[in-house]
Every structure is written in structure tokens, then in C-alpha cells.
C-alpha atoms as a PDB file:
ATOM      1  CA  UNK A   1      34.135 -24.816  12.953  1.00  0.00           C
ATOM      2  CA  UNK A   2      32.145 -22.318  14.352  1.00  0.00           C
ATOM      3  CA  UNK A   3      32.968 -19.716  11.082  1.00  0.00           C
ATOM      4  CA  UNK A   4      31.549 -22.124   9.124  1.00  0.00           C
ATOM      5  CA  UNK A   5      28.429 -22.741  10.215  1.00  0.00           C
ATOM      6  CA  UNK A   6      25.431 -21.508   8.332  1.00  0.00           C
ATOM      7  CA  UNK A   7      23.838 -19.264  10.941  1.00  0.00           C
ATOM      8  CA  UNK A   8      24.829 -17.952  14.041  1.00  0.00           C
ATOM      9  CA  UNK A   9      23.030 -18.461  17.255  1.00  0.00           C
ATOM     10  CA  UNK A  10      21.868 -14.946  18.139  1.00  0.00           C
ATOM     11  CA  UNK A  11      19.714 -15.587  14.982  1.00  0.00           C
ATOM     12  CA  UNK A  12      17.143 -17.589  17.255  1.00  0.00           C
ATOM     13  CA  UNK A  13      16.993 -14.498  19.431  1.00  0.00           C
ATOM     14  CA  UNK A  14      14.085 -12.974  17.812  1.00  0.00           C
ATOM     15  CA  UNK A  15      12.074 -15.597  17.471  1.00  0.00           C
ATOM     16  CA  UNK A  16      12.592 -16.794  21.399  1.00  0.00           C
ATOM     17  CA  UNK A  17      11.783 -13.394  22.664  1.00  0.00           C
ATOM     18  CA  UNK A  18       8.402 -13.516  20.419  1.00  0.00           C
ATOM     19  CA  UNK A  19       7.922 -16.934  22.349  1.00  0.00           C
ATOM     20  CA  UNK A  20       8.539 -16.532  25.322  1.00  0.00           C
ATOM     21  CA  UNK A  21       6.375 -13.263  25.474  1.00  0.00           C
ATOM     22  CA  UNK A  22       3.176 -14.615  23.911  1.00  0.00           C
ATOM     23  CA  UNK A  23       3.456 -18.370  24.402  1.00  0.00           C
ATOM     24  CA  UNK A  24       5.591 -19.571  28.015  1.00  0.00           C
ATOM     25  CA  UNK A  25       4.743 -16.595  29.503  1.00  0.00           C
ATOM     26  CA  UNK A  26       0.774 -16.094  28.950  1.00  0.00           C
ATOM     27  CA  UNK A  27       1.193 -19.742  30.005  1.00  0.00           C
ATOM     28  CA  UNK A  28       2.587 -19.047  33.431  1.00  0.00           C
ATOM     29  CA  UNK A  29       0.360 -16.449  34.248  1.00  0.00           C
ATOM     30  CA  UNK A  30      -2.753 -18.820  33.298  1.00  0.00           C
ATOM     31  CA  UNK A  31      -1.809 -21.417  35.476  1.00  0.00           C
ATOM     32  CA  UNK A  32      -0.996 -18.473  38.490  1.00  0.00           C
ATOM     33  CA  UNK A  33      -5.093 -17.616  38.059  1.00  0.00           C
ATOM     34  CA  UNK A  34      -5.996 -21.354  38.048  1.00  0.00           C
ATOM     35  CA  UNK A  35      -5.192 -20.641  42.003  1.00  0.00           C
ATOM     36  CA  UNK A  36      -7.632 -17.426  42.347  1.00  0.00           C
ATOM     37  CA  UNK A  37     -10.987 -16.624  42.258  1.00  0.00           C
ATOM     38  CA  UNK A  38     -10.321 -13.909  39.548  1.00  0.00           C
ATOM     39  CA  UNK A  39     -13.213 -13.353  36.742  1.00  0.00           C
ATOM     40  CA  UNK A  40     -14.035 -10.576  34.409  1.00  0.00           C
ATOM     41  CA  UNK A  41     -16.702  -9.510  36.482  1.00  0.00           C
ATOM     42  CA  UNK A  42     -14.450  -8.609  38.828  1.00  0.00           C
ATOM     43  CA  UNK A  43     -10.888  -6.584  39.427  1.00  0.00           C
ATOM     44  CA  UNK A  44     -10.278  -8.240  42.579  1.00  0.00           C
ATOM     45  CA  UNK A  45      -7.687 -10.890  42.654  1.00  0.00           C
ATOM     46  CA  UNK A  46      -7.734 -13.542  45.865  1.00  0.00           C
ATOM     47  CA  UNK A  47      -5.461 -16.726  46.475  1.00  0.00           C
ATOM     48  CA  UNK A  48      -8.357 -19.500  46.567  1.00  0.00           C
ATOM     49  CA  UNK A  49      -5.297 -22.520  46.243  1.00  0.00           C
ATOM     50  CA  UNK A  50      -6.823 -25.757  45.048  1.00  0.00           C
ATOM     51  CA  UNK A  51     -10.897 -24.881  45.155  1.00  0.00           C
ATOM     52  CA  UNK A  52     -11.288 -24.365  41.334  1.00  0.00           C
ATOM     53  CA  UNK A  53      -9.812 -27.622  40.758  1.00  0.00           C
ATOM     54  CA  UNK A  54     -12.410 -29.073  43.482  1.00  0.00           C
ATOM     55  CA  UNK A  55     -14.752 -27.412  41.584  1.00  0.00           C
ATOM     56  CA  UNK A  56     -13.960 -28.548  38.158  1.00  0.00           C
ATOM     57  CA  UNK A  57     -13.427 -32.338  39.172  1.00  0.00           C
ATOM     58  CA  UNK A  58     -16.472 -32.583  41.441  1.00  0.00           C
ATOM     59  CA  UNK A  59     -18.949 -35.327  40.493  1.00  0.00           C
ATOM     60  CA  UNK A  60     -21.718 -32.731  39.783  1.00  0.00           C
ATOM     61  CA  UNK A  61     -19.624 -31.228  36.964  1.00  0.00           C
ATOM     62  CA  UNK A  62     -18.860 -32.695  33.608  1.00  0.00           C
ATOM     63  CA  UNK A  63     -15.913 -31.176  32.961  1.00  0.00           C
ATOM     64  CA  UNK A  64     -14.461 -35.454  32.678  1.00  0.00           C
ATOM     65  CA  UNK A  65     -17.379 -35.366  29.830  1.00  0.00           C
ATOM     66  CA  UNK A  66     -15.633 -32.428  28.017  1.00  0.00           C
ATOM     67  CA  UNK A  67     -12.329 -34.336  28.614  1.00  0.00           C
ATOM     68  CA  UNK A  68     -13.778 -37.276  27.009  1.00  0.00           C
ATOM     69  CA  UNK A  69     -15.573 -35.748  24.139  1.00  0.00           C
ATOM     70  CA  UNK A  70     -12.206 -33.813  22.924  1.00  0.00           C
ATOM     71  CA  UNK A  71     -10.610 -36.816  22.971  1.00  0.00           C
ATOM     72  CA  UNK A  72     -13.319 -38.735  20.693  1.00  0.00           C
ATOM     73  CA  UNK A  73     -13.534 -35.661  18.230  1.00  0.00           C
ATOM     74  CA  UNK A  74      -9.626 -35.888  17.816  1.00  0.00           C
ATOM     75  CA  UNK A  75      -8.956 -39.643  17.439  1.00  0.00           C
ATOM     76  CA  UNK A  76     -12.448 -39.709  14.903  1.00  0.00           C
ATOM     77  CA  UNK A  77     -11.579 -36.431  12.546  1.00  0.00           C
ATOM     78  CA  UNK A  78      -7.751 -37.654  12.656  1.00  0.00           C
ATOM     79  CA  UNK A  79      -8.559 -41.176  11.636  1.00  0.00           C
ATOM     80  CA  UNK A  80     -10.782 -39.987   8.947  1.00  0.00           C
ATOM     81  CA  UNK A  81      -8.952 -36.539   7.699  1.00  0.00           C
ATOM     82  CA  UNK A  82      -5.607 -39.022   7.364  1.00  0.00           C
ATOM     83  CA  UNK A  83      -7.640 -42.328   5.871  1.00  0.00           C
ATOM     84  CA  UNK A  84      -9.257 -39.591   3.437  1.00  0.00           C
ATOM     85  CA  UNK A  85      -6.032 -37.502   2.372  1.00  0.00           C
ATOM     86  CA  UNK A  86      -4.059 -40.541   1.968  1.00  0.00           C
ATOM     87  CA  UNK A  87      -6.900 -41.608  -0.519  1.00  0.00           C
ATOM     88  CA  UNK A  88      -7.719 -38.652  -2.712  1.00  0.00           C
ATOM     89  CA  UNK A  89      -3.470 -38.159  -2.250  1.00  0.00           C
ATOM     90  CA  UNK A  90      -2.792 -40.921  -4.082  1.00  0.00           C
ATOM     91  CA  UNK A  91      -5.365 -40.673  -6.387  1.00  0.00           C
ATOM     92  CA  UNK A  92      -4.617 -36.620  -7.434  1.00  0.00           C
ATOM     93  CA  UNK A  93      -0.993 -38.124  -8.641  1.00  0.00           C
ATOM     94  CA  UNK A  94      -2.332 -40.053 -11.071  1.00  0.00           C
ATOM     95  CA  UNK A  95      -2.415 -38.825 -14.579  1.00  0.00           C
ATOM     96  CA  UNK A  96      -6.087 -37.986 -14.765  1.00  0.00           C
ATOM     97  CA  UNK A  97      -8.044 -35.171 -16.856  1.00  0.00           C
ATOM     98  CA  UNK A  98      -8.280 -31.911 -14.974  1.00  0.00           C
ATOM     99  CA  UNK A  99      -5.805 -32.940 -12.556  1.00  0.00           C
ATOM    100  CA  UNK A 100      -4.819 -29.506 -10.961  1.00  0.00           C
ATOM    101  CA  UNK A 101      -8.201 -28.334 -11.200  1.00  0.00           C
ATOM    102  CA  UNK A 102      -9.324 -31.477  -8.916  1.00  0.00           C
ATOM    103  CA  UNK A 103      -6.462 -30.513  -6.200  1.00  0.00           C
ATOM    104  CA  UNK A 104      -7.832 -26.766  -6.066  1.00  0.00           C
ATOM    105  CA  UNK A 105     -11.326 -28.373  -5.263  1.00  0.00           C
ATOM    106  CA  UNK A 106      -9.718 -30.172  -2.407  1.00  0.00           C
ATOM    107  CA  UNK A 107      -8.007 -27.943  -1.110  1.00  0.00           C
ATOM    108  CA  UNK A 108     -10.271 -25.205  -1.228  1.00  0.00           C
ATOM    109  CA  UNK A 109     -12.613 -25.668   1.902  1.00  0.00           C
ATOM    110  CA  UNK A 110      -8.793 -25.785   4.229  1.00  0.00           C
ATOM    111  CA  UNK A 111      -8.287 -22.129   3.099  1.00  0.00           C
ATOM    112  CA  UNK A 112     -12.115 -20.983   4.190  1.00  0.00           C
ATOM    113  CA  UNK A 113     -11.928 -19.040   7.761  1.00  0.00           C
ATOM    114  CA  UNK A 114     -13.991 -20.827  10.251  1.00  0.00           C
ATOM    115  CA  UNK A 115     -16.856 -17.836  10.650  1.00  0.00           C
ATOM    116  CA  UNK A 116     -17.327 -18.619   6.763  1.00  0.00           C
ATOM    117  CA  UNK A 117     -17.677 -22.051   7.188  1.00  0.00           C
ATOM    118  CA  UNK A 118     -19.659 -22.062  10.352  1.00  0.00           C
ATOM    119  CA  UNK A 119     -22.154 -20.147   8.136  1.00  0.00           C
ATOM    120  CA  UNK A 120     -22.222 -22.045   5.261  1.00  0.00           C
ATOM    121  CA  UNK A 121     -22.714 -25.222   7.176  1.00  0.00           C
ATOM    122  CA  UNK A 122     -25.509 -23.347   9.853  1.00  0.00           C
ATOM    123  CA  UNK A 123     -27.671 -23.117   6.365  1.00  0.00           C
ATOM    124  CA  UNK A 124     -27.166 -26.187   5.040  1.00  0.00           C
ATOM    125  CA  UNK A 125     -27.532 -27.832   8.259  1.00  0.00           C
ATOM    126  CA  UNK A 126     -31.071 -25.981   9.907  1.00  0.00           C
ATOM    127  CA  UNK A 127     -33.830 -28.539  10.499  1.00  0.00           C
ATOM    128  CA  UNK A 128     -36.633 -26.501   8.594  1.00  0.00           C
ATOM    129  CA  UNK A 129     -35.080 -24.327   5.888  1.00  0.00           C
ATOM    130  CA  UNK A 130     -31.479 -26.494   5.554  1.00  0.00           C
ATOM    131  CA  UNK A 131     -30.334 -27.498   1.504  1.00  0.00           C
ATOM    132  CA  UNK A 132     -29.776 -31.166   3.097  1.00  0.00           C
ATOM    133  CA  UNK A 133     -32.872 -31.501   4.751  1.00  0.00           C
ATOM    134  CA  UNK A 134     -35.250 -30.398   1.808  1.00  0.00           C
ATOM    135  CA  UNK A 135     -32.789 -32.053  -0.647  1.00  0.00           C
ATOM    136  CA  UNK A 136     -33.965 -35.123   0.852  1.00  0.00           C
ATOM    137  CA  UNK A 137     -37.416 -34.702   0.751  1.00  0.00           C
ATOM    138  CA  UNK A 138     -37.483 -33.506  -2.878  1.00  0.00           C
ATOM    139  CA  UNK A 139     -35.895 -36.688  -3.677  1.00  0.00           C
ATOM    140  CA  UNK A 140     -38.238 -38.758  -1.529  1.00  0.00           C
ATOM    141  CA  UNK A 141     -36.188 -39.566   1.406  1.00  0.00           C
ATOM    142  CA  UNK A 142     -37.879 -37.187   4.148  1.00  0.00           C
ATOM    143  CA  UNK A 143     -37.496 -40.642   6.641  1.00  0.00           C
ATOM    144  CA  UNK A 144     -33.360 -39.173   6.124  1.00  0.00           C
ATOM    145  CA  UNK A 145     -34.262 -35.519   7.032  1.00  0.00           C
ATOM    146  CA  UNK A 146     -32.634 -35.080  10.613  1.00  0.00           C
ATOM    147  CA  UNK A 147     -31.895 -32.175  13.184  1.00  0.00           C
ATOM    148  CA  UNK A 148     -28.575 -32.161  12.554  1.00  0.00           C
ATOM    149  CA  UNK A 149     -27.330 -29.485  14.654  1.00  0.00           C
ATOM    150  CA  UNK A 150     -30.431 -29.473  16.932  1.00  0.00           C
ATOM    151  CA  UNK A 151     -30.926 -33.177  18.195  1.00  0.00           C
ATOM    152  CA  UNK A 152     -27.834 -34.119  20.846  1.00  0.00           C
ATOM    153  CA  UNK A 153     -27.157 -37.125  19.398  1.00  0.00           C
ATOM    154  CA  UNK A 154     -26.600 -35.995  15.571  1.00  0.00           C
ATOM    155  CA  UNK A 155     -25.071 -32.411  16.301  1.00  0.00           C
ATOM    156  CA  UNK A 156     -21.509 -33.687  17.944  1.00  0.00           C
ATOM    157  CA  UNK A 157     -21.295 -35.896  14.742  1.00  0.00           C
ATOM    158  CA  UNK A 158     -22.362 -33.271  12.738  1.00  0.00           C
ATOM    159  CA  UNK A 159     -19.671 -30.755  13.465  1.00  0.00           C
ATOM    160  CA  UNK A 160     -17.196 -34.024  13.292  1.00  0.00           C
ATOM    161  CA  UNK A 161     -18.195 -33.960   9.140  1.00  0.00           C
ATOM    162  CA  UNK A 162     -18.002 -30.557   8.922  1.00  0.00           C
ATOM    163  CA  UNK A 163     -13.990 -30.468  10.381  1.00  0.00           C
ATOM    164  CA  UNK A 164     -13.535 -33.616   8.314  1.00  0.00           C
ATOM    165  CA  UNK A 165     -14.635 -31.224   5.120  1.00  0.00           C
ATOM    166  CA  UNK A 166     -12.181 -28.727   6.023  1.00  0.00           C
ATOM    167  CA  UNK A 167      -9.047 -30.495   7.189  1.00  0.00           C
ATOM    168  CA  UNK A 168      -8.519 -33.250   4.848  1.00  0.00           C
ATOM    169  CA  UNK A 169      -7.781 -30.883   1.653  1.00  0.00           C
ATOM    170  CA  UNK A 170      -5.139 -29.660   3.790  1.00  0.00           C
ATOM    171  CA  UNK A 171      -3.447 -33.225   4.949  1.00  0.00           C
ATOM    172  CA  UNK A 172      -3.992 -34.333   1.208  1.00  0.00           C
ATOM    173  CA  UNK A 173      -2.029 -31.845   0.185  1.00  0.00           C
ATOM    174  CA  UNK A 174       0.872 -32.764   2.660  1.00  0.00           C
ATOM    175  CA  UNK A 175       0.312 -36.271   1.557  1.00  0.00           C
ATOM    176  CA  UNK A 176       0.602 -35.379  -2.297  1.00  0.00           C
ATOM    177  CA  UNK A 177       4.115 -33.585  -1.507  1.00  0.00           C
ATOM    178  CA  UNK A 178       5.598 -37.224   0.391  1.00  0.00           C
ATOM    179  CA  UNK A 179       4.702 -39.191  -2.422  1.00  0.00           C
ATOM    180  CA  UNK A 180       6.442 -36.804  -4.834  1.00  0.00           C
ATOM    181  CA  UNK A 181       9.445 -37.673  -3.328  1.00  0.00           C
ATOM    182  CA  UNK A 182       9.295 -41.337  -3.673  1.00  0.00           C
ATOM    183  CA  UNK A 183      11.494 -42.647  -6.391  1.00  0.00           C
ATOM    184  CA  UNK A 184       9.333 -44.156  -9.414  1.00  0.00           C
ATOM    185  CA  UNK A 185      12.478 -46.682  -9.373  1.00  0.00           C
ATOM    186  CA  UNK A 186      10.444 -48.632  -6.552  1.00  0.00           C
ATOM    187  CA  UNK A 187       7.732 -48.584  -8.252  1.00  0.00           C
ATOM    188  CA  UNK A 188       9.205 -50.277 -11.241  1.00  0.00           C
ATOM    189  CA  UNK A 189      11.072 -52.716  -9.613  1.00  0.00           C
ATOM    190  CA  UNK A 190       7.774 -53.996  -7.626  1.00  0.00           C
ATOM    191  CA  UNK A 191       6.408 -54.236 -11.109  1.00  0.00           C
ATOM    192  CA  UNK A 192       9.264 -56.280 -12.639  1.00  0.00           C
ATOM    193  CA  UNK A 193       8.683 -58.373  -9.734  1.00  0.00           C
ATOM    194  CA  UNK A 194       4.654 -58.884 -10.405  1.00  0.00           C
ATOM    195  CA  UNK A 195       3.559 -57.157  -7.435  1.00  0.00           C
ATOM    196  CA  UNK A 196      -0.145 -55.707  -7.802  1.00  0.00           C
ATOM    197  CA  UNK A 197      -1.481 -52.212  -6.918  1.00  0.00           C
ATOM    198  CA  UNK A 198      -2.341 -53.224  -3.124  1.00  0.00           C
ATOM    199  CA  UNK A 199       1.032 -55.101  -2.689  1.00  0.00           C
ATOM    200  CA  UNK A 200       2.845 -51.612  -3.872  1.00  0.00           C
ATOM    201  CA  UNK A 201       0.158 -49.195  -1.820  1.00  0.00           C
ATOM    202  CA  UNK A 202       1.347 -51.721   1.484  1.00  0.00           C
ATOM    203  CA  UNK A 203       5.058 -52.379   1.207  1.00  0.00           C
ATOM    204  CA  UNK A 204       6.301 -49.130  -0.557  1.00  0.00           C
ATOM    205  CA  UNK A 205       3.721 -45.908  -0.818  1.00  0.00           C
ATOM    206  CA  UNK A 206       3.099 -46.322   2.987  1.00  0.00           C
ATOM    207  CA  UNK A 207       6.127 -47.238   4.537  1.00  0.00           C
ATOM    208  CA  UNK A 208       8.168 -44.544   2.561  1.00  0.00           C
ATOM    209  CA  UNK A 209       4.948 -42.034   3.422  1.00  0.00           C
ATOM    210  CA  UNK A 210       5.558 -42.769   7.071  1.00  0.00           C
ATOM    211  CA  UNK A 211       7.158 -39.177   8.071  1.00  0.00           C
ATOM    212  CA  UNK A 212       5.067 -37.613   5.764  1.00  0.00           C
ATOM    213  CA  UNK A 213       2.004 -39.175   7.676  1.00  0.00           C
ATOM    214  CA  UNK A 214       4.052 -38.407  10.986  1.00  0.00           C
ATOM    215  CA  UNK A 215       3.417 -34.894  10.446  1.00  0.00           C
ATOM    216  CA  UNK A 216       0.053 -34.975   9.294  1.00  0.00           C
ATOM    217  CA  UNK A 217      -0.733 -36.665  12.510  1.00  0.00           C
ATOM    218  CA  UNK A 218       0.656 -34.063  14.723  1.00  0.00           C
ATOM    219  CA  UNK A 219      -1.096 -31.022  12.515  1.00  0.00           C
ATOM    220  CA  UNK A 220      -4.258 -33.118  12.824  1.00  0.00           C
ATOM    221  CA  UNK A 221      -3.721 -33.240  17.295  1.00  0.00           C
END
């Protein structure tokens, strides 16, 4: 049995030694200086035990606000990269003009490194000088102009948009491979039965998308 199989264990060896030399063990030694008072300011190393954790958890500190506003930005841009994907998805497998050319669009901002990006968005984005801002007063609408990376409550939902943007090219493009692997044979048997687009979208493209959207949900954490 053990001829036969495929590849043998040592195989793994490689890539274990890789992880356990940049990954578990970086890891370790992070959570040994969690108990010090070590900075870059400084070479010397001293046990402190549980005061940085004091420190972080303190009521003065808002390091439960951080907490809370990682969480928010995940659950939103998931929700929205998935709803979004899962949209244009099944749309870019329809037999439409251009179709390829359509996908490339999509996909193109999830293949932009973040400094580019950051950049992009910094210009279209600034109060004064921003494409967005005097976009809207040409057109009449200076009541829309905002400070979109200036005012506290716009700029956390700003950056939101702009990782929305980026990401759900990417998850579309997951999407668009699941649904290339459902059989048309459902398809056609839900329409031999009289079901209607919504009935089909419900009880076959999402149910049979489910691993597909599995995935996309753990690339999204």
C-alpha cells in the first residue's frame, strides 16, 4: 500500500521546515516579547510578565476600539466583496458581448499592489483637489462633496469602498470557476419543471456554490 501511494511523506519536509522557520516560530518568539519591555529604541531586554497586557486592556486605552473596528471592517467588506462577486459571477457567465474583456475589468483592480492603489484612491479622495469631489460640483451636487478621508466619520467607510474595489474582482473570479462546474443538466431539468430565474439562483446556483463560497469566505477573513 505504501508503494503505491502518489507521494511519499518526506515530500512535506520542505515545505514544514519553510513553516516552521518563518511562521510557528516568529510566532513563539512574538508572544516571548509580549512579556518584556523590549522596543526598538532600545537593546535591552527585561521580563515585565503581565504589565503590557495591563497596559493594553486598561480603560484609558482603546485598544477594545481597535478590536471592535477590525471586526466591523471584516464582517462589512466580506458581506459586500461576497454579495458583489456572487453578482457580477453570475452575470460574467452569461453569453454577453465582450465577455472576457468585462472579466479583465473586474479583475483588474485585485492584481494592483496596495502602494498603487493607496495612491490612486489618496487623489481621488482629497477634499480640495480630489476627481470625486470636483466631479460633483461640476455636475451641481457640491451639497455631495465630502472629506472623505479627512472627516472621522466618512474616512473608516471610505477605506471600506476602497477594499471592496479591490477584493471583489478577486472572489468573482473564484465564484466564476464554482459555477463552471455545475452541470447545465440542473439547469435544464429546473426548466422542464417551470422553475424561474430566482427559483434556480436559490435552490441550485447557491447550494451547489456553497464550497466555492466556503473558500471565498475564508480568503475574505
Amino acid at each position: 500500500m505504501n508503494a503505491k501511494k502518489a507521494y511519499p511523506f518526506y515530500f512535506v519536509i520542505g515545505a514544514l521546515v519553510m513553516y516552521i522557520l518563518f511562521f510557528f516560530l516568529p510566532g513563539l518568539i512574538g508572544i516571548g516579547y509580549s512579556f518584556t519591555d523590549w522596543s526598538s529604541y532600545s537593546k535591552e531586554i527585561h521580563f515585565i510578565g503581565l504589565e503590557n497586557f495591563k497596559t493594553v486592556f486598561a480603560e484609558n486605552e482603546h485598544y477594545a476600539k481597535y478590536l471592535l473596528n477590525t471586526v466591523q471592517f471584516t464582517v462589512v467588506t466580506t458581506f459586500f466583496k461576497t454579495c458583489l462577486g456572487l453578482f457580477f459571477g453570475v452575470l460574467l457567465t452569461k453569453r454577453i458581448k465582450a465577455l472576457n474583456f468585462h472579466r479583465a475589468m473586474m479583475f483588474m483592480p485585485s492584481i494592483l499592489s496596495l502602494l498603487i492603489i493607496g495612491i490612486i484612491f489618496k487623489s481621488l479622495l482629497n477634499p480640495t483637489q480630489g476627481f470625486i469631489n470636483l466631479f460633483l460640483q461640476n455636475i451641481g451636487l457640491e451639497s455631495w462633496t465630502q472629506k472623505w478621508l479627512v472627516d472621522p466619520k466618512i474616512a473608516f467607510y471610505s477605506v471600506m469602498g476602497v477594499d471592496i474595489w479591490k477584493g471583489t474582482g478577486y472572489i468573482m473570479t473564484i465564484i466564476i470557476a464554482g459555477l463552471m462546474t455545475i452541470p447545465e443538466t440542473y439547469y435544464e431539468a429546473a426548466n422542464i419543471d417551470g422553475a424561474n430565474g430566482i427559483q434556480k439562483f436559490f435552490k441550485i446556483t447557491v447550494p451547489l456554490l456553497m464550497p466555492t463560497l466556503s473558500v471565498t469566505l475564508v480568503l475574505n477573513i
